[in-house]
N, C-alpha and C. Protein backbone atom coordinates (compact mmCIF):
# COMPACT_ATOMS: atom_id res chain seq x y z
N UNK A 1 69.41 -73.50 -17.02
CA UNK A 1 68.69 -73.40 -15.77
C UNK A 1 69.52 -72.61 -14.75
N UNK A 2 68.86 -72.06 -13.77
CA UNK A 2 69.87 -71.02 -12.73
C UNK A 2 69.96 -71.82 -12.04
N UNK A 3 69.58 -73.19 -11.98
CA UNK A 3 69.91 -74.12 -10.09
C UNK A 3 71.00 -74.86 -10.57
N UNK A 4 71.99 -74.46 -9.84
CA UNK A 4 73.58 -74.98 -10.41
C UNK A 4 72.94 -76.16 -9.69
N UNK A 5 73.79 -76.95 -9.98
CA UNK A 5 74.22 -78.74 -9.99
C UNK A 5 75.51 -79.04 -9.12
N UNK A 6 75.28 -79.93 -8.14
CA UNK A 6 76.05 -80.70 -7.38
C UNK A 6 77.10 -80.78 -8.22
N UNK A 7 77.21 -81.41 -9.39
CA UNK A 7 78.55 -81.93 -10.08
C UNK A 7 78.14 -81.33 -11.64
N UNK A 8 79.09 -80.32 -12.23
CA UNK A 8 78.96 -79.50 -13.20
C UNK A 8 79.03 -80.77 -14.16
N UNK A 9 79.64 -81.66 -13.84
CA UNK A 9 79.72 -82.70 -15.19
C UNK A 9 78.62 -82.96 -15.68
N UNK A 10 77.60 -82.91 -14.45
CA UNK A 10 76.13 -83.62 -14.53
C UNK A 10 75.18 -83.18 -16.23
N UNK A 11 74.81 -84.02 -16.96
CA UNK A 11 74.09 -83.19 -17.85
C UNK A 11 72.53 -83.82 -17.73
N UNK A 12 71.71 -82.90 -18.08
CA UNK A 12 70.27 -82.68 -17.64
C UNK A 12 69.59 -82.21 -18.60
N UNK A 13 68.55 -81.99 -18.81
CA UNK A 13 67.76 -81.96 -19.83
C UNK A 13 67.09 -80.75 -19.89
N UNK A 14 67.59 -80.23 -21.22
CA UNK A 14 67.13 -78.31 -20.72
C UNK A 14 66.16 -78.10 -20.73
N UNK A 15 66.05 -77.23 -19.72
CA UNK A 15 64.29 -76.59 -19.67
C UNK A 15 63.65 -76.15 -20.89
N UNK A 16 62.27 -76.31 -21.39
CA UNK A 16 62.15 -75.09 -22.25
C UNK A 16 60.76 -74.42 -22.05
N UNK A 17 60.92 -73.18 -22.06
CA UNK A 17 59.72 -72.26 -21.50
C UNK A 17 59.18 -72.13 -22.68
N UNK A 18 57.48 -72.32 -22.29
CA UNK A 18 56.37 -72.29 -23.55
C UNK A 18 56.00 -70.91 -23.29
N UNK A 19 55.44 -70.49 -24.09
CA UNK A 19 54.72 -69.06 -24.47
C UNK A 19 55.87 -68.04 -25.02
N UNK A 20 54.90 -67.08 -24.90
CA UNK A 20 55.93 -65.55 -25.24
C UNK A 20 56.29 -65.01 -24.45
N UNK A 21 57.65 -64.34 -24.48
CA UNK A 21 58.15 -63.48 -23.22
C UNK A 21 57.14 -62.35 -23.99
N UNK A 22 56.97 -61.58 -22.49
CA UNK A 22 55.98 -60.21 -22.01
C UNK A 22 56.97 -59.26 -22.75
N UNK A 23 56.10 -57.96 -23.36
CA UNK A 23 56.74 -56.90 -23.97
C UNK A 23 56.94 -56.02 -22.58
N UNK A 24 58.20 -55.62 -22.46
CA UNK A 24 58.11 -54.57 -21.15
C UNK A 24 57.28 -53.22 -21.15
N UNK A 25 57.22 -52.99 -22.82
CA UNK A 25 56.99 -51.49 -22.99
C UNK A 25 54.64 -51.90 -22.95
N UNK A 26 54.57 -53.37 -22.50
CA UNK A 26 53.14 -53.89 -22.86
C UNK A 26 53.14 -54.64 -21.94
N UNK A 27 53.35 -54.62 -20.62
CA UNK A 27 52.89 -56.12 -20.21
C UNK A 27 52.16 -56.54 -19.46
N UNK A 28 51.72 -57.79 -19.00
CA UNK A 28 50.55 -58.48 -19.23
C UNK A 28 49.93 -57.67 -17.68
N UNK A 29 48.56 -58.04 -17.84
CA UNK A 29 48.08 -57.37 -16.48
C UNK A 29 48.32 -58.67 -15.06
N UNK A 30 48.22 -58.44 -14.24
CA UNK A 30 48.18 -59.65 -12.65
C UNK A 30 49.73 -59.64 -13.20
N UNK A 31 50.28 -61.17 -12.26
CA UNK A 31 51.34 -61.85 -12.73
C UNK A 31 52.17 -61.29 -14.15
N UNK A 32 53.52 -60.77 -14.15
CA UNK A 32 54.22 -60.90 -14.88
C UNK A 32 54.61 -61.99 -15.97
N UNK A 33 54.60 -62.87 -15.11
CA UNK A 33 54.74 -64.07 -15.84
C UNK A 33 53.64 -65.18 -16.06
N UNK A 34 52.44 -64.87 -16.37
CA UNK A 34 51.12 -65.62 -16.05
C UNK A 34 51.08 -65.99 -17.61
N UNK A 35 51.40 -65.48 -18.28
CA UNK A 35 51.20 -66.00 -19.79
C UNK A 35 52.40 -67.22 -20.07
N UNK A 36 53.22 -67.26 -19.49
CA UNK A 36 54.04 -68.60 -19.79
C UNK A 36 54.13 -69.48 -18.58
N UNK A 37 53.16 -69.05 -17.42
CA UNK A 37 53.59 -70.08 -16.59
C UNK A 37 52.57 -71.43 -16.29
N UNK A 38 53.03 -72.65 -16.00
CA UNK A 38 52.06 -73.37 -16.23
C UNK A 38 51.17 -73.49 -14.61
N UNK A 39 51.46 -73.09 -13.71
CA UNK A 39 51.03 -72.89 -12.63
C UNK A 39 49.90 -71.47 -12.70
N UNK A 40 49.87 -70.89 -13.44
CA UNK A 40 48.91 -69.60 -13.23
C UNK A 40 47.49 -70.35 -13.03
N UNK A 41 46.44 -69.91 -12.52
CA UNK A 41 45.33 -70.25 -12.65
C UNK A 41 44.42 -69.99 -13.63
N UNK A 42 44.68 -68.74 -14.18
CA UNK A 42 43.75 -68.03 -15.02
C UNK A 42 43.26 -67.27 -15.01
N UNK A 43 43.06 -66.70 -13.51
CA UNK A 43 42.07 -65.74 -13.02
C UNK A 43 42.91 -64.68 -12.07
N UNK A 44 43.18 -65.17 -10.95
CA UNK A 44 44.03 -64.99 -9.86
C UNK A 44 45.54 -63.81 -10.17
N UNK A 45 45.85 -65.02 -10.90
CA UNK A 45 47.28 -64.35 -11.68
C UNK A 45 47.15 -63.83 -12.65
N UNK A 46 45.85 -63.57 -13.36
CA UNK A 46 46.21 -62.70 -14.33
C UNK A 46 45.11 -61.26 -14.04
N UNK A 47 44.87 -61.31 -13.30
CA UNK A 47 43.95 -60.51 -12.74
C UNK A 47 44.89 -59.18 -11.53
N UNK A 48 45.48 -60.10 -10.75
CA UNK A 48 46.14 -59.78 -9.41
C UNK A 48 47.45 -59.90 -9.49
N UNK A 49 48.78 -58.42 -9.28
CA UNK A 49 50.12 -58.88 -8.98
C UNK A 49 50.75 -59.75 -7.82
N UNK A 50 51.49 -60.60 -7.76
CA UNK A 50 51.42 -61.06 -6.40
C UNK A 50 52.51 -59.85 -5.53
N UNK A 51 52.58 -59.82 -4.21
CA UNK A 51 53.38 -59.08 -3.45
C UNK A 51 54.45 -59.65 -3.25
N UNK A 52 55.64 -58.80 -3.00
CA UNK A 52 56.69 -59.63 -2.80
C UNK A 52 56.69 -60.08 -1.27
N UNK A 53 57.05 -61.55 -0.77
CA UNK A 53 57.16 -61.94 0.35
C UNK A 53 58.20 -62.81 0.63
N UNK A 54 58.58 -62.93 1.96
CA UNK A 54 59.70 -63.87 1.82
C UNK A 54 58.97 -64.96 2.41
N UNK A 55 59.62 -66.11 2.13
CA UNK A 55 59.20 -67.33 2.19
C UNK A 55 60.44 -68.09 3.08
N UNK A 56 61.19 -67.60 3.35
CA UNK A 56 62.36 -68.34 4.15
C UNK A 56 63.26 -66.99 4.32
N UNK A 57 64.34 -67.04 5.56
CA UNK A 57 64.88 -66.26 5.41
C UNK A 57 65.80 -66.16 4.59
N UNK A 58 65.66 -64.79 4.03
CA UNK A 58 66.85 -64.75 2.74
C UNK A 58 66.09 -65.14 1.35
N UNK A 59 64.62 -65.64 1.32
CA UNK A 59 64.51 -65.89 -0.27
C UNK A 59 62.75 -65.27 -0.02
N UNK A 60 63.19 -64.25 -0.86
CA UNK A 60 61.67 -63.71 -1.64
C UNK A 60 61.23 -64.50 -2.62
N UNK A 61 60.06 -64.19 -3.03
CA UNK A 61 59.20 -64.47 -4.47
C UNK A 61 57.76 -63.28 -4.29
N UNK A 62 57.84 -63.55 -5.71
CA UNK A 62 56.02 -62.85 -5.83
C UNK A 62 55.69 -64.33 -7.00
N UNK A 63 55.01 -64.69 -6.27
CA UNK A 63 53.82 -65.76 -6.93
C UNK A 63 52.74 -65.75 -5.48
N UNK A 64 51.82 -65.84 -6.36
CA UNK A 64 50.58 -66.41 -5.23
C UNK A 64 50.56 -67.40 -4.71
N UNK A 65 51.35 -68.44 -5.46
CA UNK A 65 51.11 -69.83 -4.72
C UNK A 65 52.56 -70.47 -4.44
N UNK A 66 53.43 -69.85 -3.82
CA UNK A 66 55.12 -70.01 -3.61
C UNK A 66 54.10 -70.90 -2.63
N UNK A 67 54.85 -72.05 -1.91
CA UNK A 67 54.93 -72.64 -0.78
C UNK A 67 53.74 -73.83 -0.93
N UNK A 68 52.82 -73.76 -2.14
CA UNK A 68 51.60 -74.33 -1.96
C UNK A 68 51.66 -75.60 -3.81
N UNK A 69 53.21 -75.10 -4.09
CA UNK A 69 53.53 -75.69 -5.63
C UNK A 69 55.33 -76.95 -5.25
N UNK A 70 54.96 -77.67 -5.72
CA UNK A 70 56.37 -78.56 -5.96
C UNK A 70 57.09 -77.96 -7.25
N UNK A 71 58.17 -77.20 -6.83
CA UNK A 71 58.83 -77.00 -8.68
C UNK A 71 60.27 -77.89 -8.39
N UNK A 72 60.35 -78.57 -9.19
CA UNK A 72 61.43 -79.36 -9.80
C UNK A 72 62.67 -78.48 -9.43
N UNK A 73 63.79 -78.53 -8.60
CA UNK A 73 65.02 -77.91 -8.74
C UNK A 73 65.28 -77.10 -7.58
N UNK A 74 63.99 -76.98 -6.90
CA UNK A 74 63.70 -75.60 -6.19
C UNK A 74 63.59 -76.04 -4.91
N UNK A 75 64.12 -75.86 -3.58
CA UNK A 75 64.03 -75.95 -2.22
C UNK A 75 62.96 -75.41 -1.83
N UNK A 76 62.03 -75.74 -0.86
CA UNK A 76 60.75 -74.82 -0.40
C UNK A 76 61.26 -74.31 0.39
């Protein structure tokens, strides 16, 4: 996972991402990542790229629904 840990000793339970990573030289239309993410809608994201925006100062994203999702690890 990229969200370091308070105490490196800490052990946690590894993530594991479902689907296929996207071919670069093929990839998917909307969302980059809409085929493995479990937040995509179906339509939205795979239809539409999101724009990049910042959401706090100092932290971008492109998802459509940054600010409107709880992710595990992640500060809003």
């Amino acid at each position: 996972s990229a969200v370091p840990k308070p105490d490196p000793r800490q052990r946690g339970e590894p993530i594991v991402l479902e689907g296929d990573v996207a071919d670069p030289a093929n990839p998917p239309s909307g969302c980059y990542f809409h085929p493995r993410c479990k937040y995509s809608d179906g339509t939205r994201c795979v239809q539409e790229a999101p724009a990049l925006r910042e959401i706090q100062p100092g932290r971008t994203v492109r998802c459509h629904y940054a600010g409107e999702i709880e992710l595990m690890g992640v500060e809003g």
